[in-house]
C-alpha atoms as a PDB file:
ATOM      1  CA  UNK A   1      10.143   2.199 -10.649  1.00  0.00           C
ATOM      2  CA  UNK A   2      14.073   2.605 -10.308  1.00  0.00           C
ATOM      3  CA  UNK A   3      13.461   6.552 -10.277  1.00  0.00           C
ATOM      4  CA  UNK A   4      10.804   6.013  -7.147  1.00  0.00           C
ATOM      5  CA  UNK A   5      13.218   3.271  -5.295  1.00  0.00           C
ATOM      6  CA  UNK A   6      15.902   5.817  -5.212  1.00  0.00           C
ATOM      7  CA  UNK A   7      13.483   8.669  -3.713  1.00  0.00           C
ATOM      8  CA  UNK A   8      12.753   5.759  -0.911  1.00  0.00           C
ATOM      9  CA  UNK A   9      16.512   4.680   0.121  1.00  0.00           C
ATOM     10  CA  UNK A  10      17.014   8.586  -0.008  1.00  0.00           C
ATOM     11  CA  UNK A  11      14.469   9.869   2.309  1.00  0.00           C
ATOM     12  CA  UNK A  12      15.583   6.631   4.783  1.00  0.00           C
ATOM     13  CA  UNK A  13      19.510   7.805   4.514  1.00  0.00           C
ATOM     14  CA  UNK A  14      18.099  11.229   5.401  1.00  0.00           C
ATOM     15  CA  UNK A  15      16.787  10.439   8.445  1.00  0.00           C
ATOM     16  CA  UNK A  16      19.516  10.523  11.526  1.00  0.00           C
ATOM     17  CA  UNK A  17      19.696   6.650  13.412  1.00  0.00           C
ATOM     18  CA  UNK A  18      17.953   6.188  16.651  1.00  0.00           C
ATOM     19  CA  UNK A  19      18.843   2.109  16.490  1.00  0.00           C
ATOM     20  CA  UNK A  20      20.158   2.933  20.405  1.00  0.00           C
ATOM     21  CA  UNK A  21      16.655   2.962  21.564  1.00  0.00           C
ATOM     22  CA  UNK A  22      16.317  -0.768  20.271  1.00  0.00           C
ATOM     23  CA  UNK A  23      17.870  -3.900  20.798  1.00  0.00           C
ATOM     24  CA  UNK A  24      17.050  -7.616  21.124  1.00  0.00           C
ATOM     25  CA  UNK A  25      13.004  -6.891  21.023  1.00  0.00           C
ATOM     26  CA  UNK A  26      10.671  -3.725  20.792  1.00  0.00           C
ATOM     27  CA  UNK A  27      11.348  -1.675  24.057  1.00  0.00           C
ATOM     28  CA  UNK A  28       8.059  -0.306  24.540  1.00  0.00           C
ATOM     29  CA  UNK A  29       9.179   1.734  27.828  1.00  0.00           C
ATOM     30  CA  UNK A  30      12.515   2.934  25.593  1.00  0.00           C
ATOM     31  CA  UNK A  31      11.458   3.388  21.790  1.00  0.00           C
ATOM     32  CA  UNK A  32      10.794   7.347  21.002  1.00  0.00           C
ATOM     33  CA  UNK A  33      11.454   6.936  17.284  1.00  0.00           C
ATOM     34  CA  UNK A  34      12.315   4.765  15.003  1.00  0.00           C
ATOM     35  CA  UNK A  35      12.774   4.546  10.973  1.00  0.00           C
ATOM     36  CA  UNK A  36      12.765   1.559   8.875  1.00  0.00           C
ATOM     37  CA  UNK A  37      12.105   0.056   4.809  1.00  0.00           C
ATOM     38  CA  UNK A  38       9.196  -2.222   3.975  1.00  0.00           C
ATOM     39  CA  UNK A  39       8.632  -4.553   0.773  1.00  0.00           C
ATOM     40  CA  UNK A  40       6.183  -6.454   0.410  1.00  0.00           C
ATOM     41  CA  UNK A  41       2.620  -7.972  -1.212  1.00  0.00           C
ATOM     42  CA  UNK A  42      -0.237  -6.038  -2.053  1.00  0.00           C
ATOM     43  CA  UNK A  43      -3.164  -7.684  -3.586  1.00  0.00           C
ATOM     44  CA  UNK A  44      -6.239  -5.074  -4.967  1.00  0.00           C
ATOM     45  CA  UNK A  45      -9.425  -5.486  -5.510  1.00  0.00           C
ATOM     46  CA  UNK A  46     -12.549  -2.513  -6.514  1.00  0.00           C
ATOM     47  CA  UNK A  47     -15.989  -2.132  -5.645  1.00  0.00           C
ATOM     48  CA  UNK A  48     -19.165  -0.256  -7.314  1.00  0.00           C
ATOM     49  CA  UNK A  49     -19.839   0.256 -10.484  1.00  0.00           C
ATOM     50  CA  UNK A  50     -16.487  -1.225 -11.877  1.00  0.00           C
ATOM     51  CA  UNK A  51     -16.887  -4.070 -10.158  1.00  0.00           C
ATOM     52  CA  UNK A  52     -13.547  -5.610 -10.113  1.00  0.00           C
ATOM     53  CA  UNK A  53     -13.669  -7.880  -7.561  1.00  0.00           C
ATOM     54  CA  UNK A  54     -11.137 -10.467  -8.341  1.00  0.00           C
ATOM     55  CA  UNK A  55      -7.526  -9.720  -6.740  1.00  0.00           C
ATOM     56  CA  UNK A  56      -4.762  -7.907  -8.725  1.00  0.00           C
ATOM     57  CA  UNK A  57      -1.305  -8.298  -7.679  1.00  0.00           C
ATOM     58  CA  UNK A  58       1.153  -5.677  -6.819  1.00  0.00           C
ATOM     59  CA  UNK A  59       4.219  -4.620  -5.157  1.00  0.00           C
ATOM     60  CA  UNK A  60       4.424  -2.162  -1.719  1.00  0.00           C
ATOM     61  CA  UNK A  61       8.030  -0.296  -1.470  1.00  0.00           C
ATOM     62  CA  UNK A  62       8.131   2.362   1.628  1.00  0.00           C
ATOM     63  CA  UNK A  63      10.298   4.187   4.300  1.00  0.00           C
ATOM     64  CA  UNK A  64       8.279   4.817   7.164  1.00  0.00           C
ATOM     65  CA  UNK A  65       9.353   6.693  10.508  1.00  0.00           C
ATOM     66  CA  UNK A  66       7.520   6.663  13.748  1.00  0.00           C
ATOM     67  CA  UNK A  67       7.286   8.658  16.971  1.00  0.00           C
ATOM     68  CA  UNK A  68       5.943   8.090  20.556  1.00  0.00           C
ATOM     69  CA  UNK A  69       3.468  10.447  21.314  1.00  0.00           C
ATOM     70  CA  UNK A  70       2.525   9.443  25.058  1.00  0.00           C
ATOM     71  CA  UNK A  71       5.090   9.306  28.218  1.00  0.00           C
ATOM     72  CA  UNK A  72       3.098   7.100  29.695  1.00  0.00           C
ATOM     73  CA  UNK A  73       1.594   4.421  27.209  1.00  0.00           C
ATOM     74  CA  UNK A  74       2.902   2.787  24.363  1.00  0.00           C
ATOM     75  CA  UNK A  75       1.402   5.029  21.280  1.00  0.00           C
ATOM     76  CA  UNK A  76       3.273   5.972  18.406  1.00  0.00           C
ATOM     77  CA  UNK A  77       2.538   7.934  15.018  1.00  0.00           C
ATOM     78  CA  UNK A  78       3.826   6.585  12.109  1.00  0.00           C
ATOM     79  CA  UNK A  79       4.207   7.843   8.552  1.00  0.00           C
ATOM     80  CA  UNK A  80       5.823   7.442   5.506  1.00  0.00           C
ATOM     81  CA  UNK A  81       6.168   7.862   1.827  1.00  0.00           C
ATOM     82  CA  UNK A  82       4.779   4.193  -0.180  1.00  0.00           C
ATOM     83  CA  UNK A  83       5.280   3.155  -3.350  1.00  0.00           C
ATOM     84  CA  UNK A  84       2.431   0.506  -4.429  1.00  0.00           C
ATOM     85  CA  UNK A  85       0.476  -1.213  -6.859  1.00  0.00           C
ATOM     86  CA  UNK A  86      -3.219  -1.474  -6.742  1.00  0.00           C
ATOM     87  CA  UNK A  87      -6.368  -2.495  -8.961  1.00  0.00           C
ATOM     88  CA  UNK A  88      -8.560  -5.257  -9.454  1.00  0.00           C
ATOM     89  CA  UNK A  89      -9.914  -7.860 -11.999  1.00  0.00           C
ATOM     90  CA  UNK A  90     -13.194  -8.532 -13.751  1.00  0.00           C
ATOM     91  CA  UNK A  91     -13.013 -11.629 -16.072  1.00  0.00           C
ATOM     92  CA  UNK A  92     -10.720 -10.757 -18.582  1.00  0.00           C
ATOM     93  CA  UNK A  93     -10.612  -7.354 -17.643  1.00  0.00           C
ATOM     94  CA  UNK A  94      -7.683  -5.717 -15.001  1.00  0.00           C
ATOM     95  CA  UNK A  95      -7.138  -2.083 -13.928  1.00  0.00           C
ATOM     96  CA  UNK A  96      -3.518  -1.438 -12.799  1.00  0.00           C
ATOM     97  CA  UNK A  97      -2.940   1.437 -10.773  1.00  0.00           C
ATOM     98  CA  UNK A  98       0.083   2.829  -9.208  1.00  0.00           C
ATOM     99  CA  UNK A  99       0.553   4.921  -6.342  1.00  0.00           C
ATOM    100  CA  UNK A 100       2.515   7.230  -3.988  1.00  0.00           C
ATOM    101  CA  UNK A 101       0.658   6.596  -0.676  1.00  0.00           C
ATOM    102  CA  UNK A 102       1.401   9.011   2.688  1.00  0.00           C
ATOM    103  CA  UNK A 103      -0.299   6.582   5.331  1.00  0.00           C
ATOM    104  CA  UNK A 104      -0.892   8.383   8.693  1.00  0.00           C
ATOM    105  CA  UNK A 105      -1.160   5.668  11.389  1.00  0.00           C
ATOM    106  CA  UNK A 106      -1.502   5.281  15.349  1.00  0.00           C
ATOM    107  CA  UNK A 107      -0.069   1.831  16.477  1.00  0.00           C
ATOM    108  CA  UNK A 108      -0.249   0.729  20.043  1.00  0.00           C
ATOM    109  CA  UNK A 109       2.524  -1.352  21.523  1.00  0.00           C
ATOM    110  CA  UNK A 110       1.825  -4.612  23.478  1.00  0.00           C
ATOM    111  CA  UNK A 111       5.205  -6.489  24.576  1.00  0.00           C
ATOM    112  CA  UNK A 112       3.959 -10.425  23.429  1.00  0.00           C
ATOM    113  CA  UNK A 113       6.829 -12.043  24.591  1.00  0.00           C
ATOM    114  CA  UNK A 114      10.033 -10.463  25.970  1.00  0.00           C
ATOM    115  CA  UNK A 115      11.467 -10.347  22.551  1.00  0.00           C
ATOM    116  CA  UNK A 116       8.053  -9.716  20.820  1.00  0.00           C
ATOM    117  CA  UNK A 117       5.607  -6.534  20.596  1.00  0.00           C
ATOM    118  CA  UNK A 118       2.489  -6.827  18.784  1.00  0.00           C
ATOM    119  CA  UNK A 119       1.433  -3.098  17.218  1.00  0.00           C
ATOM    120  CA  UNK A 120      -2.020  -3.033  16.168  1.00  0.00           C
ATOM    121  CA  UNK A 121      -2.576  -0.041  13.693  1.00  0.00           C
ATOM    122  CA  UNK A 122      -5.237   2.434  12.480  1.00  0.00           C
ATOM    123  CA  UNK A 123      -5.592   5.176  10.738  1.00  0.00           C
ATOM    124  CA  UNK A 124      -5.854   7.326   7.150  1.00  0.00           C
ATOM    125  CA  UNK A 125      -4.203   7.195   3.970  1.00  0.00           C
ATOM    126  CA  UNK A 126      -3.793   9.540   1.208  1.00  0.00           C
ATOM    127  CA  UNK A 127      -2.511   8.718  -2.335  1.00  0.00           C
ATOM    128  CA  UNK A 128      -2.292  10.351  -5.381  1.00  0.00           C
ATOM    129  CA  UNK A 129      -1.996   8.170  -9.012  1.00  0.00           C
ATOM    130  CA  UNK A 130       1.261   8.381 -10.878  1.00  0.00           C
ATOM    131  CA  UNK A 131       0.447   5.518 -13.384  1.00  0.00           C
ATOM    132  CA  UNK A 132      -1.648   2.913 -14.847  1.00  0.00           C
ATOM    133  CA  UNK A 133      -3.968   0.843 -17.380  1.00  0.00           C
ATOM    134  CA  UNK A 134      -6.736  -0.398 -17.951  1.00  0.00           C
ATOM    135  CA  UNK A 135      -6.505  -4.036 -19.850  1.00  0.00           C
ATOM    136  CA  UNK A 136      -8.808  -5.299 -22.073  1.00  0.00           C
ATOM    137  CA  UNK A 137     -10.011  -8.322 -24.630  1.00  0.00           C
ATOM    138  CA  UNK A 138      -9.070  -6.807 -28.054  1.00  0.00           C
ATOM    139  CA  UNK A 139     -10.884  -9.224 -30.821  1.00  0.00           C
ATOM    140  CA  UNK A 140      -9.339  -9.014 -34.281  1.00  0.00           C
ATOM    141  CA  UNK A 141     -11.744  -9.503 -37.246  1.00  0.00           C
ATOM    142  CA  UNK A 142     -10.875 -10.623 -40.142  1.00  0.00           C
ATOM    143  CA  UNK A 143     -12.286  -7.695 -42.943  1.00  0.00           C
ATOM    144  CA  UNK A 144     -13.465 -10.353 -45.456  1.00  0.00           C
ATOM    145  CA  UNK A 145     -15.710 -12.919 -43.448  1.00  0.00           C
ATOM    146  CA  UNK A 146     -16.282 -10.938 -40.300  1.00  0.00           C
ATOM    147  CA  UNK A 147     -14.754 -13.719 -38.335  1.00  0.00           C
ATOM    148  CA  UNK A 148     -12.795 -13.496 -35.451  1.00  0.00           C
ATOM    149  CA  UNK A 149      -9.544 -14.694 -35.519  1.00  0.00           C
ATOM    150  CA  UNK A 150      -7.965 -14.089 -32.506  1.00  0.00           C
ATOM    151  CA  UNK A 151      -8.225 -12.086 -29.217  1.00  0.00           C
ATOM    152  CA  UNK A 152      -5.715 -10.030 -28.159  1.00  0.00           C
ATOM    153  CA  UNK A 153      -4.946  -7.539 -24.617  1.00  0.00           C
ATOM    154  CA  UNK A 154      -5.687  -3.668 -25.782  1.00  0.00           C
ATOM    155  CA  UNK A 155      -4.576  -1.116 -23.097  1.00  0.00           C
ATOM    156  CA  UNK A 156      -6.025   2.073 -22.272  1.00  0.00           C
ATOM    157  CA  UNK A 157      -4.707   5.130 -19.655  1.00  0.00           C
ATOM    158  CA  UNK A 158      -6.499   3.816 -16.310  1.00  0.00           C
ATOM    159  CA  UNK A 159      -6.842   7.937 -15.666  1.00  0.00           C
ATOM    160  CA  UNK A 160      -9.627   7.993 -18.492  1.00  0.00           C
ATOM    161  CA  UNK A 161     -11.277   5.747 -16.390  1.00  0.00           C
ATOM    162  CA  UNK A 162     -10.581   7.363 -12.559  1.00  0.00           C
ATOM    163  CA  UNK A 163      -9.275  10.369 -10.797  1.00  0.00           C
ATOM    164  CA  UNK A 164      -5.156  10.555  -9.413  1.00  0.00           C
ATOM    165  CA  UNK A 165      -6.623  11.104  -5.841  1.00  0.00           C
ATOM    166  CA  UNK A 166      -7.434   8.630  -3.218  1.00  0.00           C
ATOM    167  CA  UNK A 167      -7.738   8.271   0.234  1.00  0.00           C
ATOM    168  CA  UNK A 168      -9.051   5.701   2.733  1.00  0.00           C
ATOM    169  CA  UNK A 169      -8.757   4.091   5.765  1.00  0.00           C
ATOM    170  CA  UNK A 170      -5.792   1.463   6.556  1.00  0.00           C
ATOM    171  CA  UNK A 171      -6.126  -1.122   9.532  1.00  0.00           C
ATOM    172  CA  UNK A 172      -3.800  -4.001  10.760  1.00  0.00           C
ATOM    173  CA  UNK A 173      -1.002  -5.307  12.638  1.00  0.00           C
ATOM    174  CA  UNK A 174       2.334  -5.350  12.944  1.00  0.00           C
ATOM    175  CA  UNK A 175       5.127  -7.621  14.652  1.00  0.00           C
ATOM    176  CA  UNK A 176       8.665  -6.550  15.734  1.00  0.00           C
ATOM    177  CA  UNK A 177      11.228  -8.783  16.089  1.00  0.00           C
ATOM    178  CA  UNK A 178      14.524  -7.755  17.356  1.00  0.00           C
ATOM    179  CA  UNK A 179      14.737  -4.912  14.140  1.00  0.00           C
ATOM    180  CA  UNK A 180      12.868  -7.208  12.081  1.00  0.00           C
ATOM    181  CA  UNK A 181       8.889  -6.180  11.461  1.00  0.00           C
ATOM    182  CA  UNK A 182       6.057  -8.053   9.768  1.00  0.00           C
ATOM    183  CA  UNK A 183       2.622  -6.492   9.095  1.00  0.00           C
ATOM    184  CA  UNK A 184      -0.979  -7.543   7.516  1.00  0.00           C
ATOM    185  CA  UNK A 185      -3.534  -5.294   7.213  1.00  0.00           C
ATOM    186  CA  UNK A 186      -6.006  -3.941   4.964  1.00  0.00           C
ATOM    187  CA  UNK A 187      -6.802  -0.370   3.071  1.00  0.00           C
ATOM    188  CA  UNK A 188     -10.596   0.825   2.273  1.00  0.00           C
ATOM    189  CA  UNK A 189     -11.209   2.989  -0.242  1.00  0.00           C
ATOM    190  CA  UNK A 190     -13.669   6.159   0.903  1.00  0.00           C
ATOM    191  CA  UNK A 191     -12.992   8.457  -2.011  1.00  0.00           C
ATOM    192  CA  UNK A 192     -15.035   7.906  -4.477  1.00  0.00           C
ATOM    193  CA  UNK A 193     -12.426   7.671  -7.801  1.00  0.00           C
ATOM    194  CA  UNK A 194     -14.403   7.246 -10.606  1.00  0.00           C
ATOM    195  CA  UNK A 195     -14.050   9.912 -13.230  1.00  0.00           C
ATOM    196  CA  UNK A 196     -17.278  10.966 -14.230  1.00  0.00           C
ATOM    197  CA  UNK A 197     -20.650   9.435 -13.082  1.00  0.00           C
ATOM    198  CA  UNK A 198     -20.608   6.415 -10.897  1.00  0.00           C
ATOM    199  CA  UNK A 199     -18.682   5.160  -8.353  1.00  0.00           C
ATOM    200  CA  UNK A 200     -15.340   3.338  -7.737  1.00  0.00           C
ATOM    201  CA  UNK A 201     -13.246   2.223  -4.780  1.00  0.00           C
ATOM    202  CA  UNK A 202      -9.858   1.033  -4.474  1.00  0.00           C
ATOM    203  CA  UNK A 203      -9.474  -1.368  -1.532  1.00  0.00           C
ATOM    204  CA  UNK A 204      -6.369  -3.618  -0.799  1.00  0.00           C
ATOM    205  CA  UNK A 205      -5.313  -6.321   1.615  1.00  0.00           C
ATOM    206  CA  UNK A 206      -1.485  -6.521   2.110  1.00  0.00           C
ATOM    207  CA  UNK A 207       1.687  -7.880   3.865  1.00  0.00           C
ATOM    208  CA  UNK A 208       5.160  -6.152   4.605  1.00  0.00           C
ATOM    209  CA  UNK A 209       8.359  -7.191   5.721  1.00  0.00           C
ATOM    210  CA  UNK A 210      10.779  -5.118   7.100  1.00  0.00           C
ATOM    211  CA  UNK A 211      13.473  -3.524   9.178  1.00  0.00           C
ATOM    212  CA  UNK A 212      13.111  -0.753  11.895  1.00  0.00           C
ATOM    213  CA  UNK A 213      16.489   0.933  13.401  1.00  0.00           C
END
């Protein structure tokens, strides 16, 4: 976690500061690009033959940085590298996956209030697994009577269980604020992860705070 933090605040000290396009609100007419940091809530749930429908929760890290791609309407492209936390729950059962997610997103500007844009968002992701378990109800027996004694949580790799790879499609919207942004939104799985016969998808609904300059 501290190792992919760093990467994060790296990338975003990389990047040279364009805070002169913004000030007191979102200039829609003015804004050509922008980079920012994002934290927030991510809460996971799968579908098909896993069947973990109840929500896992997990952290979202990111740098993202945008850029207009119209002269004459409000469109911008924005990417990004993630950090986040995704799974699901069945019972007393929970997959815990972790990511690196590159989301690649078109968000259209609309100016709310004169110091508020609204940026509605679509568009793919891509993410590829760098951790994870799978959680499970582990009953001890005792040897001599057969009975149980107590129940205890067994792990397992999560990667015997799916593939690194996934992609999907991530909707929502955004708020800006002076330099400060909220978002909500929601990721669908497509790829099918499941290693092996069947199927599993990872879907997520989140929110992010943050700060664009």
């Amino acid at each position: 976690m501290k190792k992919v933090f760093t990467a994060i605040v790296a990338m975003m000290l990389a990047v040279p500061s364009f805070a002169q396009y913004a000030s007191g609100g979102f200039e829609l007419d003015k804004q050509n690009l922008y980079y920012g940091a994002r934290m927030g809530l991510s809460l996971g749930m799968m579908s098909g033959d896993n069947d973990a429908t109840g929500m896992k929760a997990g952290l979202n890290l990111a740098g993202i940085i945008g850029l207009r791609v119209s002269q004459t309407s409000p469109v911008f492209l924005e990417s990004g590298l993630y950090y986040t936390q995704r799974g699901g729950k069945n019972g007393d059962y929970t997959m815990n996956l972790k990511y690196l997610e590159v989301p690649i997103v078109i968000k259209y500007g609309v100016k709310a209030t004169d110091d508020i844009a609204l940026l509605p968002f679509i568009g793919p992701y891509f993410s590829w697994g760098i951790g994870g378990k799978y959680e499970y109800p582990n009953p001890v027996i005792d040897q001599a009577t057969g009975a149980v004694l107590r129940i205890e949580t067994a792990d397992r790799s999560s990667y015997d269980l799916v593939n690194h790879g996934d992609m999907g499609l991530k909707i929502g919207c955004g708020a800006e604020y002076d330099m400060l942004y909220l978002e909500v939104g929601a990721q669908i799985g497509i790829a099918n992860i499941a290693d092996g016969n069947g199927s599993i998808h990872s879907n997520a609904i989140f929110a992010n705070f943050g700060i664009n300059f």
